[in-house]
N, C-alpha and C. Protein backbone atom coordinates (compact mmCIF):
# COMPACT_ATOMS: atom_id res chain seq x y z
N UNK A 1 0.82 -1.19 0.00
CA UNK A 1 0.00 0.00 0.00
C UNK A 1 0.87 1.26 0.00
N UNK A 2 1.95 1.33 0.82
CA UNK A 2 2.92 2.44 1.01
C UNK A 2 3.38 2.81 -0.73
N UNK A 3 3.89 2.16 -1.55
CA UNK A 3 4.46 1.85 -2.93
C UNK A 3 3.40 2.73 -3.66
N UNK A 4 2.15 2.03 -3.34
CA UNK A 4 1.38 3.12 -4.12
C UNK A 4 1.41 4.33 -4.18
N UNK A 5 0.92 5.06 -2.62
CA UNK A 5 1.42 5.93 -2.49
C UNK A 5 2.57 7.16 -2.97
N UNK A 6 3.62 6.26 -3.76
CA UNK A 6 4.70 6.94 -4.26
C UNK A 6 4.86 6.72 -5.64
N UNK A 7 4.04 6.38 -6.01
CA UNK A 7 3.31 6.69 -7.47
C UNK A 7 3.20 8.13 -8.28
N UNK A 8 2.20 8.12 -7.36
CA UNK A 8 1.83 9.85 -7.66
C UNK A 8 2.83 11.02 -7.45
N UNK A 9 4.00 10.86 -6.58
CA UNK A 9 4.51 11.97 -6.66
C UNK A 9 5.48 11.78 -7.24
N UNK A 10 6.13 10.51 -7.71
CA UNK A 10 7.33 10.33 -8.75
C UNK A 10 7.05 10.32 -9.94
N UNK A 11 5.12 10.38 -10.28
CA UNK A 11 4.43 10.35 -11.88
C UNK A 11 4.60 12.19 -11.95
N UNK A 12 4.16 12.96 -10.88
CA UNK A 12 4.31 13.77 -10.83
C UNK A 12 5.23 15.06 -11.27
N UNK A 13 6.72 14.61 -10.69
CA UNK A 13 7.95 14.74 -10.71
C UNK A 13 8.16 14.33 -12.04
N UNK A 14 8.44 12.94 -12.78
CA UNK A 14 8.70 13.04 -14.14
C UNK A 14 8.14 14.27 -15.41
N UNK A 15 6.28 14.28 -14.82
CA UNK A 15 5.87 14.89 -16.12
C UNK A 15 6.25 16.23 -15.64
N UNK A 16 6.39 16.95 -14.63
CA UNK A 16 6.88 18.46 -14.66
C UNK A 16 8.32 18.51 -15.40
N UNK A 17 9.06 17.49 -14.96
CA UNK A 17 10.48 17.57 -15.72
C UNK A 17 10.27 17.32 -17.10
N UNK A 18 9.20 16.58 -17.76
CA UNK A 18 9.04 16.90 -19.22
C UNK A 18 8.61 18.11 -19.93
N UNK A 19 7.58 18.85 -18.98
CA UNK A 19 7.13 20.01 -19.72
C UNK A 19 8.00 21.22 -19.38
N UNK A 20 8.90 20.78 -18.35
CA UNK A 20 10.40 22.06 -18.42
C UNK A 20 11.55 21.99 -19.46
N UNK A 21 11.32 20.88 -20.08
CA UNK A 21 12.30 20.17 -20.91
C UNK A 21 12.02 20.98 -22.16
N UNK A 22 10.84 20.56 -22.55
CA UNK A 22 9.81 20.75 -23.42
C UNK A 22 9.51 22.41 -23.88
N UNK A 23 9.36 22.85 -22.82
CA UNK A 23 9.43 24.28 -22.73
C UNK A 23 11.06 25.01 -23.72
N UNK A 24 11.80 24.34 -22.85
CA UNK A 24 13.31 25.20 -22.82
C UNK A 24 13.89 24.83 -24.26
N UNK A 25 13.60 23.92 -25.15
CA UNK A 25 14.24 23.17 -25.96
C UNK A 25 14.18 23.78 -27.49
N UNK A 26 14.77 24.05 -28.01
CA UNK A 26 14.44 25.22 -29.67
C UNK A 26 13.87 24.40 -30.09
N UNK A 27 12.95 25.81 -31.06
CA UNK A 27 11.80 24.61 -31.76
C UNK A 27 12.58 24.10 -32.98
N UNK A 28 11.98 23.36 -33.44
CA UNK A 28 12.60 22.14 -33.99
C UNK A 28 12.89 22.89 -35.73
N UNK A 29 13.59 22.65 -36.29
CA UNK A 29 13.73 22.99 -37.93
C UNK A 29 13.37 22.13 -38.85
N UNK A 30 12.93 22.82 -39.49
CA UNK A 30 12.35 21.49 -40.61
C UNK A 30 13.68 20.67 -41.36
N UNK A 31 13.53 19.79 -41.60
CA UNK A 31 14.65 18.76 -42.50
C UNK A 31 15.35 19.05 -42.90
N UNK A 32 14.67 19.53 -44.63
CA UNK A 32 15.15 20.12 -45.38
C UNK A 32 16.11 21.14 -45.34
N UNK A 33 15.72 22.33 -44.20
CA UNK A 33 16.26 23.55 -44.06
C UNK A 33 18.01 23.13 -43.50
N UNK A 34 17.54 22.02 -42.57
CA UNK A 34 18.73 21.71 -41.63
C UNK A 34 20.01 20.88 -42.40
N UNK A 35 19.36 20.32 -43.59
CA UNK A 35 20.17 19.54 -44.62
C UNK A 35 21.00 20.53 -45.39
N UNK A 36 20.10 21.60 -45.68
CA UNK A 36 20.63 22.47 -46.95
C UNK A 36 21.48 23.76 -46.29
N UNK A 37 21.42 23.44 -45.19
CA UNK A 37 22.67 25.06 -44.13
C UNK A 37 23.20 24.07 -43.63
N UNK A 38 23.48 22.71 -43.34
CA UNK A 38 24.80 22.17 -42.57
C UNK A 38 26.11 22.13 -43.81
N UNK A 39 26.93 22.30 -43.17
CA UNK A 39 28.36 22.16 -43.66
C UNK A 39 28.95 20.78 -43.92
N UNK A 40 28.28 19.65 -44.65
CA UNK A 40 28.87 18.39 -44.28
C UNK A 40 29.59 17.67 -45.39
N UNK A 41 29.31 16.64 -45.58
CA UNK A 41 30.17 16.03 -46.76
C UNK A 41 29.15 16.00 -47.82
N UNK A 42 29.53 16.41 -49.01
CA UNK A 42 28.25 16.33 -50.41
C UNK A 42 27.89 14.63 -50.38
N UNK A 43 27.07 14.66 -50.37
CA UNK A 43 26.21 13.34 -51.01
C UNK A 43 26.96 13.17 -52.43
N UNK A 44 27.64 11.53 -52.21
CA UNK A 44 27.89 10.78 -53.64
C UNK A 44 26.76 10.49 -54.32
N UNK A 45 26.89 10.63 -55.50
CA UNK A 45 25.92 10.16 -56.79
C UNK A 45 26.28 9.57 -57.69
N UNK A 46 25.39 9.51 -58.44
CA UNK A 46 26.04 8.35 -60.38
C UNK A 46 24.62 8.66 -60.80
N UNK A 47 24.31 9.80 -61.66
CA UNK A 47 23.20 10.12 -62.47
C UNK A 47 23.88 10.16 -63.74
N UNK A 48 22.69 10.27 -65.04
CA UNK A 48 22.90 9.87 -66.07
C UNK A 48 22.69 11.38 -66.59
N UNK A 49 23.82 12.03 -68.06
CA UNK A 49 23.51 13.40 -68.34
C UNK A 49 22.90 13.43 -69.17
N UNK A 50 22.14 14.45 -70.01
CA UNK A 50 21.88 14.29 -71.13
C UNK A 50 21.86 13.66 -72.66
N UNK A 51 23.32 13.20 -72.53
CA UNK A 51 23.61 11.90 -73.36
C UNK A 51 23.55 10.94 -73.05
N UNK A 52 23.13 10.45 -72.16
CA UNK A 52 22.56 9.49 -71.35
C UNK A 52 24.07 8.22 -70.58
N UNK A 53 24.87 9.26 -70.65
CA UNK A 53 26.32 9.18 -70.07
C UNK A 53 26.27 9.15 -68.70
N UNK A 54 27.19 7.85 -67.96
CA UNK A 54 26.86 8.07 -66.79
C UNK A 54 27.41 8.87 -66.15
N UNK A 55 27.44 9.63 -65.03
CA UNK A 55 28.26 10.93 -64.60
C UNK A 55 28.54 10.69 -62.75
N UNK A 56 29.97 9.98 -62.23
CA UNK A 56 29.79 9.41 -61.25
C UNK A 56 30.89 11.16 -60.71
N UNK A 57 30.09 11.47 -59.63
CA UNK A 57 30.55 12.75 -58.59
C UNK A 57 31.65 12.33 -57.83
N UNK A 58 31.96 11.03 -57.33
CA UNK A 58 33.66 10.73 -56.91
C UNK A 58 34.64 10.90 -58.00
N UNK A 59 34.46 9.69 -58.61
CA UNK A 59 35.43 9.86 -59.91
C UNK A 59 35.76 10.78 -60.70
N UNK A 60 34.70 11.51 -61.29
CA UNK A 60 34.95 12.79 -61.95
C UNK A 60 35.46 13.86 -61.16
N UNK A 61 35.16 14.74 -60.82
CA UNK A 61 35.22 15.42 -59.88
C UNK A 61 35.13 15.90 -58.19
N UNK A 62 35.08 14.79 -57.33
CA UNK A 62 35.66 15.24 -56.27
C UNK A 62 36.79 15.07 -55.72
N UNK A 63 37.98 16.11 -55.25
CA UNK A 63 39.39 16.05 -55.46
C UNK A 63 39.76 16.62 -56.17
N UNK A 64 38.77 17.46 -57.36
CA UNK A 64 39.80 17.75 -58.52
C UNK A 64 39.10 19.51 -58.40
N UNK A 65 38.17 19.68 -58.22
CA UNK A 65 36.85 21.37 -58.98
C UNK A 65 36.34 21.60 -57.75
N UNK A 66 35.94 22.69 -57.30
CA UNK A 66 35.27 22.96 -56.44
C UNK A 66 33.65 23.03 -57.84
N UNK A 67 32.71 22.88 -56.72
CA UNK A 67 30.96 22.51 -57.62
C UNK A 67 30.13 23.40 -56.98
N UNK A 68 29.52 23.99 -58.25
CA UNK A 68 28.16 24.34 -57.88
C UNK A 68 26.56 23.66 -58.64
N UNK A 69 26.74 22.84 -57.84
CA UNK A 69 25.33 22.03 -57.51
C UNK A 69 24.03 22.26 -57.50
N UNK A 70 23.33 22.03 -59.03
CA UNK A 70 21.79 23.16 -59.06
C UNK A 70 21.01 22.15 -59.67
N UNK A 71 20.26 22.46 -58.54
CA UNK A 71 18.82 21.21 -58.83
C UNK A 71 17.67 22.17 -59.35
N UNK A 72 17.28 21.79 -60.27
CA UNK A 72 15.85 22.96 -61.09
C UNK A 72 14.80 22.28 -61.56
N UNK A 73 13.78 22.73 -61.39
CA UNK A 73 12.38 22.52 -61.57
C UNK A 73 12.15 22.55 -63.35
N UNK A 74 12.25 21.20 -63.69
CA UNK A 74 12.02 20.91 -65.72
C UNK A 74 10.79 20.79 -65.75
N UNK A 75 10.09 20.90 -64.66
CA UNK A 75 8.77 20.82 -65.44
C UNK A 75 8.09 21.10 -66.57
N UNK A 76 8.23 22.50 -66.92
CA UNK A 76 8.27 23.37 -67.76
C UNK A 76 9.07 23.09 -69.30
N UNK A 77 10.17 22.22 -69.24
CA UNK A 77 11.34 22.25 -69.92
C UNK A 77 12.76 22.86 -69.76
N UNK A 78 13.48 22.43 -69.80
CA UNK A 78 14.95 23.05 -70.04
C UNK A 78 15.17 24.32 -69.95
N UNK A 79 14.34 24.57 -71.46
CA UNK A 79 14.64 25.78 -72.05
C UNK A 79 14.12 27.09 -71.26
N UNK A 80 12.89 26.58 -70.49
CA UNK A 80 11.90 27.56 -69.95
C UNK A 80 12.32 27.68 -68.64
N UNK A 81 13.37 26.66 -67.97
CA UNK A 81 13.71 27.52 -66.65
C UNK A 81 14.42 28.70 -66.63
N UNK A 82 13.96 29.40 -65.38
CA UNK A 82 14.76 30.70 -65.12
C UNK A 82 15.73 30.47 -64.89
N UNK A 83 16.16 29.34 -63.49
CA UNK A 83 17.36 29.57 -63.29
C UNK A 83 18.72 29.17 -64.02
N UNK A 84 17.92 28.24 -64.54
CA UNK A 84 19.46 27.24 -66.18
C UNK A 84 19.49 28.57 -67.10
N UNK A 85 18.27 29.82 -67.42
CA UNK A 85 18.39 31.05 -68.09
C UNK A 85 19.94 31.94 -67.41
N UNK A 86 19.48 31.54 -65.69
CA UNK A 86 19.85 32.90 -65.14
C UNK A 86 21.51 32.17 -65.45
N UNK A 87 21.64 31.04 -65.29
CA UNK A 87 23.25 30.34 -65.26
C UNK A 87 23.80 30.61 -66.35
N UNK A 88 23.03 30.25 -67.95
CA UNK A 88 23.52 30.08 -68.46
C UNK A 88 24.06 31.72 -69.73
N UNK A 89 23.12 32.58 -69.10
CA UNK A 89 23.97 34.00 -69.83
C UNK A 89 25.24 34.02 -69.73
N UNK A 90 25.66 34.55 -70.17
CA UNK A 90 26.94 34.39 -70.81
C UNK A 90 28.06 34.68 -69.67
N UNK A 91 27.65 36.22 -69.13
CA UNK A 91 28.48 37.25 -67.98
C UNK A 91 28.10 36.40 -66.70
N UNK A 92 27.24 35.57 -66.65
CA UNK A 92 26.96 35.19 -65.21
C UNK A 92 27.66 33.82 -65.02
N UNK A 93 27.27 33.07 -66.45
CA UNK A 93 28.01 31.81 -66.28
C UNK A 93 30.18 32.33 -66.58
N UNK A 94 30.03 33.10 -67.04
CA UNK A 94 31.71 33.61 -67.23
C UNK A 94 31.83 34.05 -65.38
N UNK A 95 31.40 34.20 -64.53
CA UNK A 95 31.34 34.75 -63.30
C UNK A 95 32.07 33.55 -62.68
N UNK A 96 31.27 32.68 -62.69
CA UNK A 96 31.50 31.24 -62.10
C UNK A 96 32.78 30.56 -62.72
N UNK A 97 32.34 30.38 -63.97
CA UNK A 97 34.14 29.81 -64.37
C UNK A 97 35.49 30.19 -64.26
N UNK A 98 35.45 31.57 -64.27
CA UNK A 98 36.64 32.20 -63.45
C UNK A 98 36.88 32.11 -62.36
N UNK A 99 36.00 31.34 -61.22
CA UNK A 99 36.47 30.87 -59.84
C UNK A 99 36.90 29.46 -60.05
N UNK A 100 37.11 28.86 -61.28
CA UNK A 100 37.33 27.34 -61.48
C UNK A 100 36.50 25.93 -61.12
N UNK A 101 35.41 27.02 -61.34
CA UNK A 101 34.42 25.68 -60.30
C UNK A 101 33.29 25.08 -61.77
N UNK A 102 32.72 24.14 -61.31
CA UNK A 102 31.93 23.49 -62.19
C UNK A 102 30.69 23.25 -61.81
N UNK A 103 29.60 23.62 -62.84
CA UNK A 103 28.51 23.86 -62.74
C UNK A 103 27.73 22.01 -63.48
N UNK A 104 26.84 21.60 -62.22
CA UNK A 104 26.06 20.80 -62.30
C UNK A 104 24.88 20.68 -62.08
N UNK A 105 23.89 20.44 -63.37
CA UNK A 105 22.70 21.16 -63.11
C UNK A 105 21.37 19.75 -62.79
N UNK A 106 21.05 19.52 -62.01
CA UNK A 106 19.98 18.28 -61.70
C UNK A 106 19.02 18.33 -61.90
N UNK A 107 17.70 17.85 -62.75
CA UNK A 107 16.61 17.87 -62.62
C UNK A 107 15.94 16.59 -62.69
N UNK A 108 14.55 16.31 -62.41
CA UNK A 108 13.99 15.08 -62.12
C UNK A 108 13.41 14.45 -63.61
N UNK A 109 13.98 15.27 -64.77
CA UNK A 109 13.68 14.87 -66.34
C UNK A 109 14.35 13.67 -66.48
N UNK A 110 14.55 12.94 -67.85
CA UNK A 110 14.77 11.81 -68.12
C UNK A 110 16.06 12.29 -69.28
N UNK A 111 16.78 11.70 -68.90
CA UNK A 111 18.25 11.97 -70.41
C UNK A 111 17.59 12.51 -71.45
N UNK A 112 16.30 11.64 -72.38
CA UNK A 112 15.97 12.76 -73.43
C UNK A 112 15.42 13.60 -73.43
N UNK A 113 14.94 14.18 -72.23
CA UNK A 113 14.46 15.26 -72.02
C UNK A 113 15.23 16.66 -71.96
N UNK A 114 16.39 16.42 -71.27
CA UNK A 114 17.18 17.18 -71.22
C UNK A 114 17.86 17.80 -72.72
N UNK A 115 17.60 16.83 -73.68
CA UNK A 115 18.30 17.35 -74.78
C UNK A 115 17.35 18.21 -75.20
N UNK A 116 18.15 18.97 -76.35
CA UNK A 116 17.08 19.75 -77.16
C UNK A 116 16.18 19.59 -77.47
N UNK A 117 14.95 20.12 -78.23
CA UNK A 117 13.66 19.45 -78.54
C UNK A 117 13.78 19.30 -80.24
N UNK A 118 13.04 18.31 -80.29
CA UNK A 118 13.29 18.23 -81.85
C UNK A 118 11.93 19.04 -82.74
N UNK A 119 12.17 19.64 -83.98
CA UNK A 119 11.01 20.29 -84.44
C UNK A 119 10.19 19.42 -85.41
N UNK A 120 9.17 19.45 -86.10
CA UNK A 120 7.69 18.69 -86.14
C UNK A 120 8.60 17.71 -87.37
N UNK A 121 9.90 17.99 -88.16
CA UNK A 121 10.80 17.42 -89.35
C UNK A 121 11.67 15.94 -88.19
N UNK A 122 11.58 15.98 -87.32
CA UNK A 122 12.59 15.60 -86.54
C UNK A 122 13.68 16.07 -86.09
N UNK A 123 14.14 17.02 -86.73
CA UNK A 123 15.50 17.83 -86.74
C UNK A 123 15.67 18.19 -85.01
N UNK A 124 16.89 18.09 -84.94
CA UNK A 124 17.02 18.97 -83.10
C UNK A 124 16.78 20.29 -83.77
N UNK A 125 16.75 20.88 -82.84
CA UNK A 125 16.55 22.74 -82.96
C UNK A 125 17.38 23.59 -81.99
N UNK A 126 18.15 23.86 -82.38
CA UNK A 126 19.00 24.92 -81.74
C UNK A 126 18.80 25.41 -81.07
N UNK A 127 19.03 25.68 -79.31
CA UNK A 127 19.17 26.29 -78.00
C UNK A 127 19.25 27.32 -78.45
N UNK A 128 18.25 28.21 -78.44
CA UNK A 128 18.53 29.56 -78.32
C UNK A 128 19.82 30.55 -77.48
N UNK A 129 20.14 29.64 -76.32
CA UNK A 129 21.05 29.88 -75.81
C UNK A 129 21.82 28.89 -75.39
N UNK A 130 23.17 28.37 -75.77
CA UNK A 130 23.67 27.18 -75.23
C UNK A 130 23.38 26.58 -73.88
N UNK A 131 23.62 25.86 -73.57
CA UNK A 131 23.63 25.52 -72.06
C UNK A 131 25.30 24.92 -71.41
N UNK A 132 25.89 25.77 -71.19
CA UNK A 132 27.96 25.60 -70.81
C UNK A 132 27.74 24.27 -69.85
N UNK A 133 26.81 23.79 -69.33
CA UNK A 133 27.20 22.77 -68.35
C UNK A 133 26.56 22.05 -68.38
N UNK A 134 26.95 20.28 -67.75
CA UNK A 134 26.04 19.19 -67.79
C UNK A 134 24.78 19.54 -67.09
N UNK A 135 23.81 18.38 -67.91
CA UNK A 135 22.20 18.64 -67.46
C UNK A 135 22.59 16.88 -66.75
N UNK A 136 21.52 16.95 -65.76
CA UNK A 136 21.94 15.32 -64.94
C UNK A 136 20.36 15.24 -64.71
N UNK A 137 19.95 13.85 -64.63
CA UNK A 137 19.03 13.15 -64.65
C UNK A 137 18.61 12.41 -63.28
N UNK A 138 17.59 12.81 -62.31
CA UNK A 138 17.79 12.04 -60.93
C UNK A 138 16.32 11.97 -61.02
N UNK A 139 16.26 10.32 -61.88
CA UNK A 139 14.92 9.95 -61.98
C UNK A 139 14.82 8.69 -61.35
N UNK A 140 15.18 8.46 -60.30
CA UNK A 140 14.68 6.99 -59.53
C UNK A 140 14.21 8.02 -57.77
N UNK A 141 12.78 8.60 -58.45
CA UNK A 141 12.25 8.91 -56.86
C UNK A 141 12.92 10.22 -56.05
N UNK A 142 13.52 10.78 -56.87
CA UNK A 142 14.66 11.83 -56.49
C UNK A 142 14.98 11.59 -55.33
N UNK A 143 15.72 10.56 -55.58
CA UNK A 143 16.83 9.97 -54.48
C UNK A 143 17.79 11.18 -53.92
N UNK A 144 18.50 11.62 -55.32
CA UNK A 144 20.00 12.76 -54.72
C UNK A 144 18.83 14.16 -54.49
N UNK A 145 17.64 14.55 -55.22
CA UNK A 145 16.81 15.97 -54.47
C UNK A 145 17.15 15.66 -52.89
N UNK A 146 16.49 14.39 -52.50
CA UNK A 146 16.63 14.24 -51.02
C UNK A 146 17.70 14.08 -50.49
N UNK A 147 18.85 13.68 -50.88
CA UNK A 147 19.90 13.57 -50.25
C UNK A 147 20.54 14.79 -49.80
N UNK A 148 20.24 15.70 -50.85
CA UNK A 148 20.90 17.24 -50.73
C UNK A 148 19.77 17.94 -50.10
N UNK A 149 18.52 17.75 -49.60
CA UNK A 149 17.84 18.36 -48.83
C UNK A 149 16.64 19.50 -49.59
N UNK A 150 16.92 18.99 -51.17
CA UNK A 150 16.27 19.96 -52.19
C UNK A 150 14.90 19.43 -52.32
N UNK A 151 14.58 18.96 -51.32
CA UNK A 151 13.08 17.92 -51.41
C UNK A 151 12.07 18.44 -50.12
N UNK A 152 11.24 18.83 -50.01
CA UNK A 152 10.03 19.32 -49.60
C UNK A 152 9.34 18.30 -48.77
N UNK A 153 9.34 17.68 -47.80
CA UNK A 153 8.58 16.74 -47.37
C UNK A 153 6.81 17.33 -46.80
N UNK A 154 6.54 17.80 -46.50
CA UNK A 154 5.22 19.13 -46.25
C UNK A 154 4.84 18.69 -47.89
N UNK A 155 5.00 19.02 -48.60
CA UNK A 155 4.02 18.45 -50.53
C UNK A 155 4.49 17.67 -50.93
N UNK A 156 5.42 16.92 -50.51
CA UNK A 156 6.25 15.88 -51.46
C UNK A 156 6.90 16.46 -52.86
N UNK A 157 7.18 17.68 -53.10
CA UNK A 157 7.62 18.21 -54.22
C UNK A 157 9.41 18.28 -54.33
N UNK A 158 10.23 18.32 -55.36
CA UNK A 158 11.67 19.07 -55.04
C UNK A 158 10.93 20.44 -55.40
N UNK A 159 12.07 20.66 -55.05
CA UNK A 159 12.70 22.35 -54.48
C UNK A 159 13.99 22.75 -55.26
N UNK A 160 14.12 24.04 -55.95
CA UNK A 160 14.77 24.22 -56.92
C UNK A 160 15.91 24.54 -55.41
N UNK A 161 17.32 24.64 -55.60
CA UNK A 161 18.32 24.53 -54.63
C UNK A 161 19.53 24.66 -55.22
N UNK A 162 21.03 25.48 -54.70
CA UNK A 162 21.88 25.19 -55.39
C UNK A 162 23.27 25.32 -54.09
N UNK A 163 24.15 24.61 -54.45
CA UNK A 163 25.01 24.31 -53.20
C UNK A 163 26.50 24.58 -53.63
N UNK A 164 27.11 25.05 -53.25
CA UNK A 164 28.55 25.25 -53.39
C UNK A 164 29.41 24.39 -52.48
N UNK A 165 30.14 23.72 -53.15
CA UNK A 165 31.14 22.34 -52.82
C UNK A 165 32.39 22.89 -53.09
N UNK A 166 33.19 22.92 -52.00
CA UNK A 166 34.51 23.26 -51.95
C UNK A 166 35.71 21.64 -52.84
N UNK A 167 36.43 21.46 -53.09
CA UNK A 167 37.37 20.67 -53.83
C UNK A 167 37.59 18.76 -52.92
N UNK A 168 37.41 19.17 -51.52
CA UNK A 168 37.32 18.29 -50.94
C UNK A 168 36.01 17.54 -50.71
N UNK A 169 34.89 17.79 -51.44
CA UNK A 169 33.71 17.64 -51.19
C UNK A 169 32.60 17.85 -50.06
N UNK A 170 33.27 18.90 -49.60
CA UNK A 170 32.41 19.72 -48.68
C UNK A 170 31.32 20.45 -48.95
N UNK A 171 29.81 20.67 -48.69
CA UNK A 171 29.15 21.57 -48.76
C UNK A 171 30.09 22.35 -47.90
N UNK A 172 29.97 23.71 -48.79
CA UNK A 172 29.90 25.21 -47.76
C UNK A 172 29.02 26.26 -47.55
N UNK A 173 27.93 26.11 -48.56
CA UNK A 173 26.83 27.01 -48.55
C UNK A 173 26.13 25.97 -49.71
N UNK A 174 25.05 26.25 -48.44
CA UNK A 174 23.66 25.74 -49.48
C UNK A 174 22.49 26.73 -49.45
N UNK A 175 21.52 27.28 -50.38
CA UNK A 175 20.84 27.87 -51.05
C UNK A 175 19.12 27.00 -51.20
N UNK A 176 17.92 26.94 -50.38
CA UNK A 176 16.67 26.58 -50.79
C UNK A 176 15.98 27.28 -50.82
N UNK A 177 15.27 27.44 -52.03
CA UNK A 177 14.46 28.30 -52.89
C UNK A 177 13.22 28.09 -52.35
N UNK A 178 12.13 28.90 -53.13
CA UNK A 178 12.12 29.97 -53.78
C UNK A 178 13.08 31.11 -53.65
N UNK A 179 12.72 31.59 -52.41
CA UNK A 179 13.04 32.94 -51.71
C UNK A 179 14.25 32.79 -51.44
N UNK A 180 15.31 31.85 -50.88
CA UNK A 180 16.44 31.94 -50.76
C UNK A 180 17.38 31.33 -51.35
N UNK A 181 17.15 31.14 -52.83
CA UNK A 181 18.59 30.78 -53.92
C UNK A 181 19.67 31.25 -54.55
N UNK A 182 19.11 33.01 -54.00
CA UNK A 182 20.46 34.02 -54.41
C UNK A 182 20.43 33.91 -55.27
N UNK A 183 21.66 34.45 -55.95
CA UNK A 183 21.72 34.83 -57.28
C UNK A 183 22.93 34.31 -57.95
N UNK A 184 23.87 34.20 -59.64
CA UNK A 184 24.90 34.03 -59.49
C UNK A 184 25.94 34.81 -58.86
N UNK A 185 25.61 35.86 -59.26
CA UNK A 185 27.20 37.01 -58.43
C UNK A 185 26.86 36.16 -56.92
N UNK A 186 26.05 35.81 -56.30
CA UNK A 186 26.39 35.37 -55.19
C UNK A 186 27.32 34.31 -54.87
N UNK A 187 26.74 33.70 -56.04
CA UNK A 187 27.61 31.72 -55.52
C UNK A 187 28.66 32.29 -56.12
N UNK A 188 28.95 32.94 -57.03
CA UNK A 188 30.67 33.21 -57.41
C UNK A 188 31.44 33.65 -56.38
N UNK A 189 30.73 34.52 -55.91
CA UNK A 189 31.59 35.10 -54.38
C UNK A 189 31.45 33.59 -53.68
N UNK A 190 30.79 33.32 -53.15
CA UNK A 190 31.10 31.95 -52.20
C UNK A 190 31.70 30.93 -53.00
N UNK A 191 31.72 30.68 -54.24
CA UNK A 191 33.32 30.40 -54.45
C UNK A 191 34.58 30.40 -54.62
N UNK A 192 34.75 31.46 -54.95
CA UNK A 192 35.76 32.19 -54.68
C UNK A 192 36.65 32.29 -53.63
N UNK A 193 35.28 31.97 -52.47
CA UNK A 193 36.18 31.95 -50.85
C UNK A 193 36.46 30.59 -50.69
N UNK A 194 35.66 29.65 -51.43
CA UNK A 194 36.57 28.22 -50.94
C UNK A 194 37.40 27.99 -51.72
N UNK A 195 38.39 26.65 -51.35
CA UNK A 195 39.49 26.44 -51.82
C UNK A 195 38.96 24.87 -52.75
């Protein structure tokens, strides 16, 4: 009978120490956000580019380029994104290559999608504006959107995103859009500062 008794004030005692806990503790960040501002090691990949070439991120380039890493919304097409527009002008993409870094652009399209479109003859049709850098293909479930944190769990959608990778394969700044993908003069400056 005594035992019982001491029930209640040690049930007591626990739940006040939970709701002081509870109280004091930062609120929590969403996933995504916490994926795309940590500083950690880039997520390895092996996506397929536009030529339907496989394109493995150890082998090729990590160790060798510092990367800027841009996942974009093809819904639309290629041609019709802003931000593969905003990369690929001429002065903005010349911005970036003068810091020696390499531009990799991800979307959830399929290798032939990424290529040009062909006109009603079959013929390809000429990019109005080239595109200077690989287009990459992350069509199994957007495995690498999520790995890099460019994935939305709240709609299940990706999220256009772009990340700057220092030579050792470090994220050093990551970028999730809409509202916070910056611009190029930005990521050029943040590469510039890594090595």
């Amino acid at each position: 009978m005594r035992k019982l008794f001491l029930v209640i004030p040690v049930s007591a005692v626990l739940i006040a120490g939970l709701i002081v806990y509870r109280l004091n503790r930062p609120p929590p960040v969403p996933a995504a956000t916490a994926i795309a501002s940590a500083v950690r090691p880039a997520p390895l990949f092996q996506l397929y580019d536009e030529n339907s070439q496989i394109v493995r991120l150890a082998e090729r380039y990590i160790g060798r380029h510092k990367l800027l890493i841009v996942f974009f919304d093809g819904s639309k097409g290629v041609d019709a994104n802003e931000l593969i527009k905003d990369l690929s002008r001429d002065v903005d993409f010349r911005a970036i290559a003068e810091t020696k870094a390499v531009v990799l652009a991800i979307s959830a399209l399929r290798p032939s999608e990424l290529r040009p479109a062909n006109n009603e003859q079959g013929e390809r049709v000429r990019r109005e504006q080239p595109i200077p850098f690989p287009l990459l293909a992350d069509i199994h479930d957007y495995e690498v959107h999520r790995l890099y944190g460019a994935w939305d769990d709240d709609t299940g959608e990706p999220r256009e995103a772009v990340f700057v990778i220092d030579r050792t394969g470090i994220i050093r700044h990551g970028h999730v859009g809409p509202d916070g993908l910056g611009t190029p003069g930005q990521w050029a400056d943040e590469l510039r500062r890594v090595r």
